[in-house]
Protein backbone atom coordinates (compact mmCIF):
# COMPACT_ATOMS: atom_id res chain seq x y z
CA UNK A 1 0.00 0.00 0.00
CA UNK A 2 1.56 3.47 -1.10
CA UNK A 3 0.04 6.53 -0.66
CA UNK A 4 1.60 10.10 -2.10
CA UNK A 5 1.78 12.14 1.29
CA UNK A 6 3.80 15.61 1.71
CA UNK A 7 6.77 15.59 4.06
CA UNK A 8 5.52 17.87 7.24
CA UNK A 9 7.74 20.72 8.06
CA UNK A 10 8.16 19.36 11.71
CA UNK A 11 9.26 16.14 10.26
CA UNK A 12 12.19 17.69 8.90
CA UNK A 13 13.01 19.94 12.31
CA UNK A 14 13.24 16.53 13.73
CA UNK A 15 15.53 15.02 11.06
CA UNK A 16 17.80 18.02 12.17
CA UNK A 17 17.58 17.53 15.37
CA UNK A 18 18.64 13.69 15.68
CA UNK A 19 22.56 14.82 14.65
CA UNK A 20 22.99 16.56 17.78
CA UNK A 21 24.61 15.34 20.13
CA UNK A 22 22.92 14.49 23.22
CA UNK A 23 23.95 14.18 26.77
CA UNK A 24 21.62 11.21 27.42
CA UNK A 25 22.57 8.89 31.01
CA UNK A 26 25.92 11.24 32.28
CA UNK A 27 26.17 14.27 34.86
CA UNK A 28 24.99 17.62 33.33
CA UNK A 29 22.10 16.24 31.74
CA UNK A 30 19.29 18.86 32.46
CA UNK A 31 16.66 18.10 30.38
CA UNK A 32 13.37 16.71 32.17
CA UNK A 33 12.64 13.70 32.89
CA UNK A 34 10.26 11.53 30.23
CA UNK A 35 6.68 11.44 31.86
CA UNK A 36 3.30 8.57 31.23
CA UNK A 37 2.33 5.52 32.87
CA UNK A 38 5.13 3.13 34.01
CA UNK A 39 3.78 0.35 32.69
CA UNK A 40 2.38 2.04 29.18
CA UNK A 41 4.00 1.82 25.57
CA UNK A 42 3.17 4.59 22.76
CA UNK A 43 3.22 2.62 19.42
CA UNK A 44 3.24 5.50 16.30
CA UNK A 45 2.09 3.44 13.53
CA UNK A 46 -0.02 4.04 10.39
CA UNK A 47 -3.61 2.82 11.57
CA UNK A 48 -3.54 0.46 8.78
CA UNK A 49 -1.03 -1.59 9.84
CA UNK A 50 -1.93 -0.92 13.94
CA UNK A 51 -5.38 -3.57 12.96
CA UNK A 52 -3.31 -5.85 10.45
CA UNK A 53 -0.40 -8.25 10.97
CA UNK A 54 2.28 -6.03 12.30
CA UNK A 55 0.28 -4.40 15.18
CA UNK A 56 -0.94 -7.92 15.64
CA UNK A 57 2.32 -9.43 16.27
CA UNK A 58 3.53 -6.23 18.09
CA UNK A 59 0.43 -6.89 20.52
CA UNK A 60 1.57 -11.10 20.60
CA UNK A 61 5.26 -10.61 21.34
CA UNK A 62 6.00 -6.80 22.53
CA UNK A 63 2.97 -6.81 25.06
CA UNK A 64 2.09 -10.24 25.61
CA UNK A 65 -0.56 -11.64 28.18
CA UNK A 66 0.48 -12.20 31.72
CA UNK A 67 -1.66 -15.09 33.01
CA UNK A 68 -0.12 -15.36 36.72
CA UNK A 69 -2.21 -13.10 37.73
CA UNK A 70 -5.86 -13.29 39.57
CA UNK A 71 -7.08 -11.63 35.92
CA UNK A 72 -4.62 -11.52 33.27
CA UNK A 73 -3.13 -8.06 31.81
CA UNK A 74 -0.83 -7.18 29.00
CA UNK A 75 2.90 -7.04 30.31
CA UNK A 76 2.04 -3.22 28.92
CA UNK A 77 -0.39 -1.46 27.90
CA UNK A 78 -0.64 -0.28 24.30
CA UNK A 79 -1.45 3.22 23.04
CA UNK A 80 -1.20 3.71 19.32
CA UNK A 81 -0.58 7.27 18.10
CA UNK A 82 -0.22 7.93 14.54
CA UNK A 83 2.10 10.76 13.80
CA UNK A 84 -0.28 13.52 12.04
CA UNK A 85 0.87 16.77 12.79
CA UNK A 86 3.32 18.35 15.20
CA UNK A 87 1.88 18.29 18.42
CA UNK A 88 0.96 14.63 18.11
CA UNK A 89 5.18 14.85 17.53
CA UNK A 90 5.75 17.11 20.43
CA UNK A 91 3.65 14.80 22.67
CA UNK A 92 5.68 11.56 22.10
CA UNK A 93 9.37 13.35 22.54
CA UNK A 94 7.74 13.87 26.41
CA UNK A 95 7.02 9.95 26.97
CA UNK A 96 8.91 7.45 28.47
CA UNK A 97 8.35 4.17 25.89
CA UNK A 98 7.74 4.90 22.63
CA UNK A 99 7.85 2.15 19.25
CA UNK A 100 8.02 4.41 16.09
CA UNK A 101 7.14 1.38 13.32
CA UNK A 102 6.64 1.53 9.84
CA UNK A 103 7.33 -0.44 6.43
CA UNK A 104 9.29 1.56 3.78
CA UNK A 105 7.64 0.78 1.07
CA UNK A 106 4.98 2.80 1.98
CA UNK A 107 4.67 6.43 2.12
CA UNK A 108 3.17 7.08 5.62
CA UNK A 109 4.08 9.94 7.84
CA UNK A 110 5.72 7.18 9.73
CA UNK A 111 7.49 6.01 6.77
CA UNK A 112 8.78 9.62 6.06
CA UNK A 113 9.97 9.74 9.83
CA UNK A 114 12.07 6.75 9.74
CA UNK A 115 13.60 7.24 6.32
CA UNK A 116 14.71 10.92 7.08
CA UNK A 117 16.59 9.01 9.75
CA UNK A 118 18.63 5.95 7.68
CA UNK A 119 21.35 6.96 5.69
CA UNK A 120 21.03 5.58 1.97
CA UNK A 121 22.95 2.67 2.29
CA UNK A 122 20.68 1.68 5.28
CA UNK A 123 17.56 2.34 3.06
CA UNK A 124 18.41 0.19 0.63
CA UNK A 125 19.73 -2.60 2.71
CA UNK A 126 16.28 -2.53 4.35
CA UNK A 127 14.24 -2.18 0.89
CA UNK A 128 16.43 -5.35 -0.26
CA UNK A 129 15.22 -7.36 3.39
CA UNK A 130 17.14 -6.47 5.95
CA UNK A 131 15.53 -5.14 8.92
CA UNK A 132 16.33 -2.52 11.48
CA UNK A 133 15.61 -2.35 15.11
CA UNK A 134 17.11 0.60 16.75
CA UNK A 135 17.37 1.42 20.06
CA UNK A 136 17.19 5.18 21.31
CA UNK A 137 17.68 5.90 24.90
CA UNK A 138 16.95 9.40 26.05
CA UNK A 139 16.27 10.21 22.87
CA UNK A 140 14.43 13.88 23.81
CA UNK A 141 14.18 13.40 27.61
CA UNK A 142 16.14 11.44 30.51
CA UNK A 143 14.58 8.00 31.37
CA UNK A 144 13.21 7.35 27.95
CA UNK A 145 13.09 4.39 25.46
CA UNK A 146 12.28 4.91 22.35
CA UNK A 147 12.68 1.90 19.62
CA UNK A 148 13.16 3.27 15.67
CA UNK A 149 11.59 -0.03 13.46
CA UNK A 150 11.59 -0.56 10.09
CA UNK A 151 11.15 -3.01 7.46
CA UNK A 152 10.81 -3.76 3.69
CA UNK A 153 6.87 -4.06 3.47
CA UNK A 154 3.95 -5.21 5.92
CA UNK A 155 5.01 -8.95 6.16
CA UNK A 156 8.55 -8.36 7.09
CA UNK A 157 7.25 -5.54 9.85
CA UNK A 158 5.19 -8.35 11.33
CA UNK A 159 8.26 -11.12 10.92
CA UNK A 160 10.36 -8.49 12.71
CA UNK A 161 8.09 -8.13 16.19
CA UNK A 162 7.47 -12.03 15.90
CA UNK A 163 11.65 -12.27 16.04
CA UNK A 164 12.63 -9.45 18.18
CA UNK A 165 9.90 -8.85 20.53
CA UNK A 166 10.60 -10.76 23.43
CA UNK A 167 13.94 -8.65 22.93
CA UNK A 168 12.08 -5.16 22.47
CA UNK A 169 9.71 -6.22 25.26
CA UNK A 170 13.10 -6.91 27.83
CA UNK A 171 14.73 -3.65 27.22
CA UNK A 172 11.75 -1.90 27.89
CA UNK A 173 10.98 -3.55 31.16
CA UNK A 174 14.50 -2.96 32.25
CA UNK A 175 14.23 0.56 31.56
CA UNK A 176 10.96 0.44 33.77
CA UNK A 177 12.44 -1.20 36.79
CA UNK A 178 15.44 1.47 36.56
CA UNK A 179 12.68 3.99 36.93
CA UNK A 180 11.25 3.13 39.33
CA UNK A 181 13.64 1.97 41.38
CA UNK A 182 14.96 5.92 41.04
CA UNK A 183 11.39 6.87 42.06
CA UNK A 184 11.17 4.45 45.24
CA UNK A 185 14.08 5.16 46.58
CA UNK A 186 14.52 8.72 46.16
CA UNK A 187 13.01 9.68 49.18
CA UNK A 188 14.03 8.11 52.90
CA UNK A 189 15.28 4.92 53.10
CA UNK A 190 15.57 2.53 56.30
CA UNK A 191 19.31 3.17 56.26
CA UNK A 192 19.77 1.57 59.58
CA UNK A 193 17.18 -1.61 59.19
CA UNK A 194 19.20 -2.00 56.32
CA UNK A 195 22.32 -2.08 58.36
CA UNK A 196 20.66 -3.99 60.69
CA UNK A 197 19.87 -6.39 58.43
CA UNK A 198 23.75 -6.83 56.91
CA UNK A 199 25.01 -6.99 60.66
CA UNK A 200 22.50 -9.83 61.29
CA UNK A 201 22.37 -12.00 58.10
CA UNK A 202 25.22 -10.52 55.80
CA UNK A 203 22.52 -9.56 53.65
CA UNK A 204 20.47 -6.20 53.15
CA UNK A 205 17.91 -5.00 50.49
CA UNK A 206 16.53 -0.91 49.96
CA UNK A 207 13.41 0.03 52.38
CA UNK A 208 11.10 1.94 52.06
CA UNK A 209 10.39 4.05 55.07
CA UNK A 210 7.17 2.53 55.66
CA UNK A 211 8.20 -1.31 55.55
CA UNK A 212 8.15 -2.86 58.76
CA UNK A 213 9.77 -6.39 59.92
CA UNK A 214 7.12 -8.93 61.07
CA UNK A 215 9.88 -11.42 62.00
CA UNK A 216 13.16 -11.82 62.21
CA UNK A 217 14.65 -14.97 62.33
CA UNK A 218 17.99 -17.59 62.44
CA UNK A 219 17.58 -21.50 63.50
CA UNK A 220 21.02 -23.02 62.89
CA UNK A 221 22.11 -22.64 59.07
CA UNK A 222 18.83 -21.19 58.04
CA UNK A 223 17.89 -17.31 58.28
CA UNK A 224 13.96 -15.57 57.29
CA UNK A 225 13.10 -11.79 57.75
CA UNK A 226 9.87 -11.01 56.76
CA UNK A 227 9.12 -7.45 55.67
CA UNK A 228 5.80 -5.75 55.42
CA UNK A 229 4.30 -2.69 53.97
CA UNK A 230 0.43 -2.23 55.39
CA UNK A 231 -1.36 0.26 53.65
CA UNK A 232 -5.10 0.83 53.70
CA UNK A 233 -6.19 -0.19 50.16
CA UNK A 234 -2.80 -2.96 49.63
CA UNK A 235 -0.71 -5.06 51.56
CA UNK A 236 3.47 -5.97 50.40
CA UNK A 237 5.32 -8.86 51.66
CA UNK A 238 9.02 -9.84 51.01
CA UNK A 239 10.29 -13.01 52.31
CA UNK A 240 14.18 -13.59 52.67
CA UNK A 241 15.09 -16.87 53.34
CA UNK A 242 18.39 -18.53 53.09
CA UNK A 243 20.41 -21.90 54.17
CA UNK A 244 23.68 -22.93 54.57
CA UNK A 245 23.26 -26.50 53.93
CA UNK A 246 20.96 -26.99 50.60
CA UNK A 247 23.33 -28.40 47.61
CA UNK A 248 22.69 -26.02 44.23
CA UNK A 249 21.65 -29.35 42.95
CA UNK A 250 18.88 -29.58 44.92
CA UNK A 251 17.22 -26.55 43.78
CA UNK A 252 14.39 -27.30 41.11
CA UNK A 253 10.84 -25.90 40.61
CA UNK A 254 9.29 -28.62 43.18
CA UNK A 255 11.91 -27.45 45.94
CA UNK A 256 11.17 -23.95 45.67
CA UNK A 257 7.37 -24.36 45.25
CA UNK A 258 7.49 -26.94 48.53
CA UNK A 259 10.05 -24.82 50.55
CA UNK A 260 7.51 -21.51 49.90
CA UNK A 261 5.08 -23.16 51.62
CA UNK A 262 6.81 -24.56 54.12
CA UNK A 263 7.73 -21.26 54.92
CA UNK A 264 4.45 -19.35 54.53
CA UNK A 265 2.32 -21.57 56.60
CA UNK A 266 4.78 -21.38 59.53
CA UNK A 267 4.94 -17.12 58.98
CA UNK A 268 2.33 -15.85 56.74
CA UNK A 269 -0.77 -16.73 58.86
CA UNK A 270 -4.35 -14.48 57.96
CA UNK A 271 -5.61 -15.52 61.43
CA UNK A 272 -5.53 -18.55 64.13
CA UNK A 273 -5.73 -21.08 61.70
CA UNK A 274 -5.53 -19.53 57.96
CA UNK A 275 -2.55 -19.26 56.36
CA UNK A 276 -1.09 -18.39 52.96
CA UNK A 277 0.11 -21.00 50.08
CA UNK A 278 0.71 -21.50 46.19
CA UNK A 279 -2.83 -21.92 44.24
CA UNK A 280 -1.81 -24.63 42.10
CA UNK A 281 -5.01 -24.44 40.25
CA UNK A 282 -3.72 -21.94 38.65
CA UNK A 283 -1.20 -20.93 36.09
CA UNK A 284 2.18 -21.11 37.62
CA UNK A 285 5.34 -20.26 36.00
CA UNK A 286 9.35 -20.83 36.52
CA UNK A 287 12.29 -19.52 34.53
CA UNK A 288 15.83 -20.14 34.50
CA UNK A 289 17.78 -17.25 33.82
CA UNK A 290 20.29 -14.21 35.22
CA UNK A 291 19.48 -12.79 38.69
CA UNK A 292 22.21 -9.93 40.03
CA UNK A 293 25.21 -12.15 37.74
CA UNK A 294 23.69 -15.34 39.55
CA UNK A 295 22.39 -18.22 38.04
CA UNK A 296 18.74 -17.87 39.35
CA UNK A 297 15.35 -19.96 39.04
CA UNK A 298 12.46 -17.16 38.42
CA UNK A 299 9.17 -17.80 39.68
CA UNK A 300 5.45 -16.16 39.28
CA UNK A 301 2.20 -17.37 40.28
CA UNK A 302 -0.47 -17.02 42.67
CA UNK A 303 -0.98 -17.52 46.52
CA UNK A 304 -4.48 -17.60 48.45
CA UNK A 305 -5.35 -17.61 52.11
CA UNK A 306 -6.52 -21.65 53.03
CA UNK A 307 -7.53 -23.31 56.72
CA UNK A 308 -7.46 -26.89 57.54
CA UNK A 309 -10.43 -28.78 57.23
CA UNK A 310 -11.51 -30.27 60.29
CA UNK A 311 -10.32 -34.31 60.98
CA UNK A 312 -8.14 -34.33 57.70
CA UNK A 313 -5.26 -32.57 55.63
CA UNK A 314 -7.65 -31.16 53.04
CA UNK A 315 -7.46 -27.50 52.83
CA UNK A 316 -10.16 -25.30 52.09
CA UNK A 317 -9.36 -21.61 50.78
CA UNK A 318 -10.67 -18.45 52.98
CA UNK A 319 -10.59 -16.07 51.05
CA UNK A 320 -7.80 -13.63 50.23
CA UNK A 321 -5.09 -13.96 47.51
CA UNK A 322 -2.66 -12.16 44.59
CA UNK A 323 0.44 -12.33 42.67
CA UNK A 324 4.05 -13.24 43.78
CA UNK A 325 7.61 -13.05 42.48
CA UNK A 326 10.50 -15.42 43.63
CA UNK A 327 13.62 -15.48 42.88
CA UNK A 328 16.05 -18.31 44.21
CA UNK A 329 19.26 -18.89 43.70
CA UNK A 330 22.68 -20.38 45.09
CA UNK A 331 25.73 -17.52 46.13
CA UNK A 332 28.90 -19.39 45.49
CA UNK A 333 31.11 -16.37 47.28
CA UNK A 334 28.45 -17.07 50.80
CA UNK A 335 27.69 -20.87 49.98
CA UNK A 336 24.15 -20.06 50.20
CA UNK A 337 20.68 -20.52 48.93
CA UNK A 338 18.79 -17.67 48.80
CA UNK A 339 15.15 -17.07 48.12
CA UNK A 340 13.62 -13.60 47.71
CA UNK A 341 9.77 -13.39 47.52
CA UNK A 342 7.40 -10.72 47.25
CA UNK A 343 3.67 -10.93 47.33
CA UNK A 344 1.03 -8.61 47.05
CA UNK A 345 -2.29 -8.16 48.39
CA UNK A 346 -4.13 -5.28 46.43
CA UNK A 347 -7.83 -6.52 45.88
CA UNK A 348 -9.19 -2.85 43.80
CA UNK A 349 -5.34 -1.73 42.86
CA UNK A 350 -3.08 -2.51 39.61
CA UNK A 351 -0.91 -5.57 40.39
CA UNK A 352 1.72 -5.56 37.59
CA UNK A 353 2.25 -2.12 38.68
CA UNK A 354 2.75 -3.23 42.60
CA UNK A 355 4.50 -6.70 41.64
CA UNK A 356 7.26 -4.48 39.83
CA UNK A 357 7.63 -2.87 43.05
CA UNK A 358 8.51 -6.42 44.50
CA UNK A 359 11.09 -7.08 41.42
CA UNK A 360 12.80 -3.88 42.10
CA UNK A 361 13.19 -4.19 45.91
CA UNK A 362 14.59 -7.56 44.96
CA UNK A 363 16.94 -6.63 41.97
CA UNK A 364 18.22 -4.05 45.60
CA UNK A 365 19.31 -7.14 46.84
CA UNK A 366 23.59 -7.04 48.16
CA UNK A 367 25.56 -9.36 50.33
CA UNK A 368 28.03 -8.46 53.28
CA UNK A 369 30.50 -9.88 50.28
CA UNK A 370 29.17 -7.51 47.61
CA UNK A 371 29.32 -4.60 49.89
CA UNK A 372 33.05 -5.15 50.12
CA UNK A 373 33.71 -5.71 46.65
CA UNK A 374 34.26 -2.66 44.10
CA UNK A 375 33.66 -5.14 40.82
CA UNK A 376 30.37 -6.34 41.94
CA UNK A 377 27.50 -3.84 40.90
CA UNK A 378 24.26 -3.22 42.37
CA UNK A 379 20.89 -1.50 42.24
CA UNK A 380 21.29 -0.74 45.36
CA UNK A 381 22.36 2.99 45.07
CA UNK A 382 20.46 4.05 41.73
């Protein structure tokens, strides 16, 4: 599809514009920050192509569905702008995560955008099938990602989100957690829990200043702290728990599932005989991959308040439930397992939005042994 569209002054202002150099991540920066929804991702696309294939498998593999939740959500949510005149381009330079998509062989506002950006080698390399996914951090403002995304025609746009999105889809929730972890943290910390907490277990994460320890625990190799954050409309749990004397071999899905509960119905109790567990009945999910340079097993699903039935084991849920993260892994520098979980309880509030809270308090996690070492970084301090 080709249409004959005039090239918008304010395109070219912003073909100008790109050349300059641009002081994006380092001290002096001054520009403001990029603003929107955390969790939200502009898409500027021709509308044509937004309800066809490519915004199809932009929604599939950029956004997809997160089922391990009590209702499942998009990883983000989608806005789709199309780039008509120059406010519409004034109001993406101020967001945070932006996708500016189009096929070259049409002749879209989009198209004109992207091609006043390639040099002619680049054009032609795409035109031929080659593809181009571009990165451009704080492109306009600090704390943005934008992605440039272009392709030969329709088909190969589509081919290109069904191969790279998962990628695309990473880099943008990395750029998220960064953010907030900057926004959480910005304000007063539990400096001395935290100290507290290195002094005690040779172990600390960030705290909020309205976290509070429910319990605080060693028995012999094995160390839990339980932290809380009570508000009136949500409840936050983290769990640390760690042992001295668990092989890395024996850490698979089924131990971390089994030592959760374990762990939960001795701490996490709703009242005299309630207490929290895993809801296996629903969609539970484990990943291996890179935790804080650590091999790590990555877990998400859903826990629910249950009570013993009376005579039997049976258990018989009580109401009460949400969405939990869990990461577990072995330290080879401590000789430890580790297991850092946070839940949520937020029955009217957005969860993704809360459980990202939980990944960034755990990405904050340091040892006694990391503290002392210059190499080993840390989100600690962002």
């Amino acid at each position: 599809m080709c249409r004959s569209v005039a090239v918008p002054s304010w395109l070219w202002v912003g073909m100008l514009l790109v050349g300059l150099p641009l002081l994006a991540g380092c001290e002096g920066d001054y520009r403001p920050r990029a603003v929107g929804p955390e969790g939200e991702i502009t898409v500027v696309m021709d509308s044509s192509y937004w309800t066809s294939a490519p915004g199809e498998a932009l929604r599939a593999n950029v956004a997809p569905w997160v089922e391990t939740l009590p209702v499942s959500e998009r990883s983000f949510q989608l806005r789709h702008l199309e780039l008509t005149d120059e406010r519409t381009y004034e109001r993406i330079q101020d967001l945070k995560n932006v996708i500016i998509a189009a096929p070259l062989s049409d002749s879209t506002n989009e198209t004109s955008f992207l091609r006043r950006r390639l040099s002619g080698e680049a054009e032609q390399a795409i035109l031929k099938g080659q593809t181009a996914v571009v990165p451009k951090p704080n492109l306009w403002r600090r704390s943005q990602r934008i992605y440039y995304i272009a392709a030969s025609n329709p088909e190969a746009l589509a081919e290109t989100f069904q191969a790279r999105g998962t990628e695309i889809q990473d880099t943008f929730t990395e750029a998220t957690l960064q953010r907030m972890n900057q926004n959480m943290y910005e304000d007063a910390r539990r400096s001395a829990l935290e100290d507290t907490l290195l002094q005690r277990h040779d172990f600390a994460v960030n705290v909020q200043s309205d976290f509070q320890i429910a319990v605080d625990t060693t028995t012999g190799s094995e160390g839990f702290v339980w932290l809380r954050r009570l508000l009136a409309q949500t409840r936050r749990e983290f769990l640390v728990y760690y042992a001295e004397d668990v092989s890395p071999d024996q850490i698979t899905p089924e131990w971390i599932y089994n030592t959760r509960d374990s762990l939960t119905r001795r701490h996490l109790r709703g009242n005299v005989q309630g207490f929290a567990k895993i809801d296996y009945r629903r969609p539970l999910k484990t990943e291996q991959r890179s935790f804080l340079d650590r091999y790590a097993y990555d877990s998400r699903g859903l826990w629910y308040m249950v009570a013993p039935l009376d005579g039997n084991n049976d258990l018989q849920a009580i109401g009460g439930g949400g969405p939990f993260v869990n990461y577990t892994f072995y330290d080879q520098a401590t000789d430890r397992v580790y297991m850092l979980d946070g839940s949520i309880f937020a029955p009217d509030n957005d969860k993704l939005d809360l459980l990202r809270q939980m990944e960034v308090m755990a990405r904050t996690f340091r040892t006694a042994e990391d503290e002392r070492s210059p190499d080993v970084s840390s989100t600690a301090d962002r």
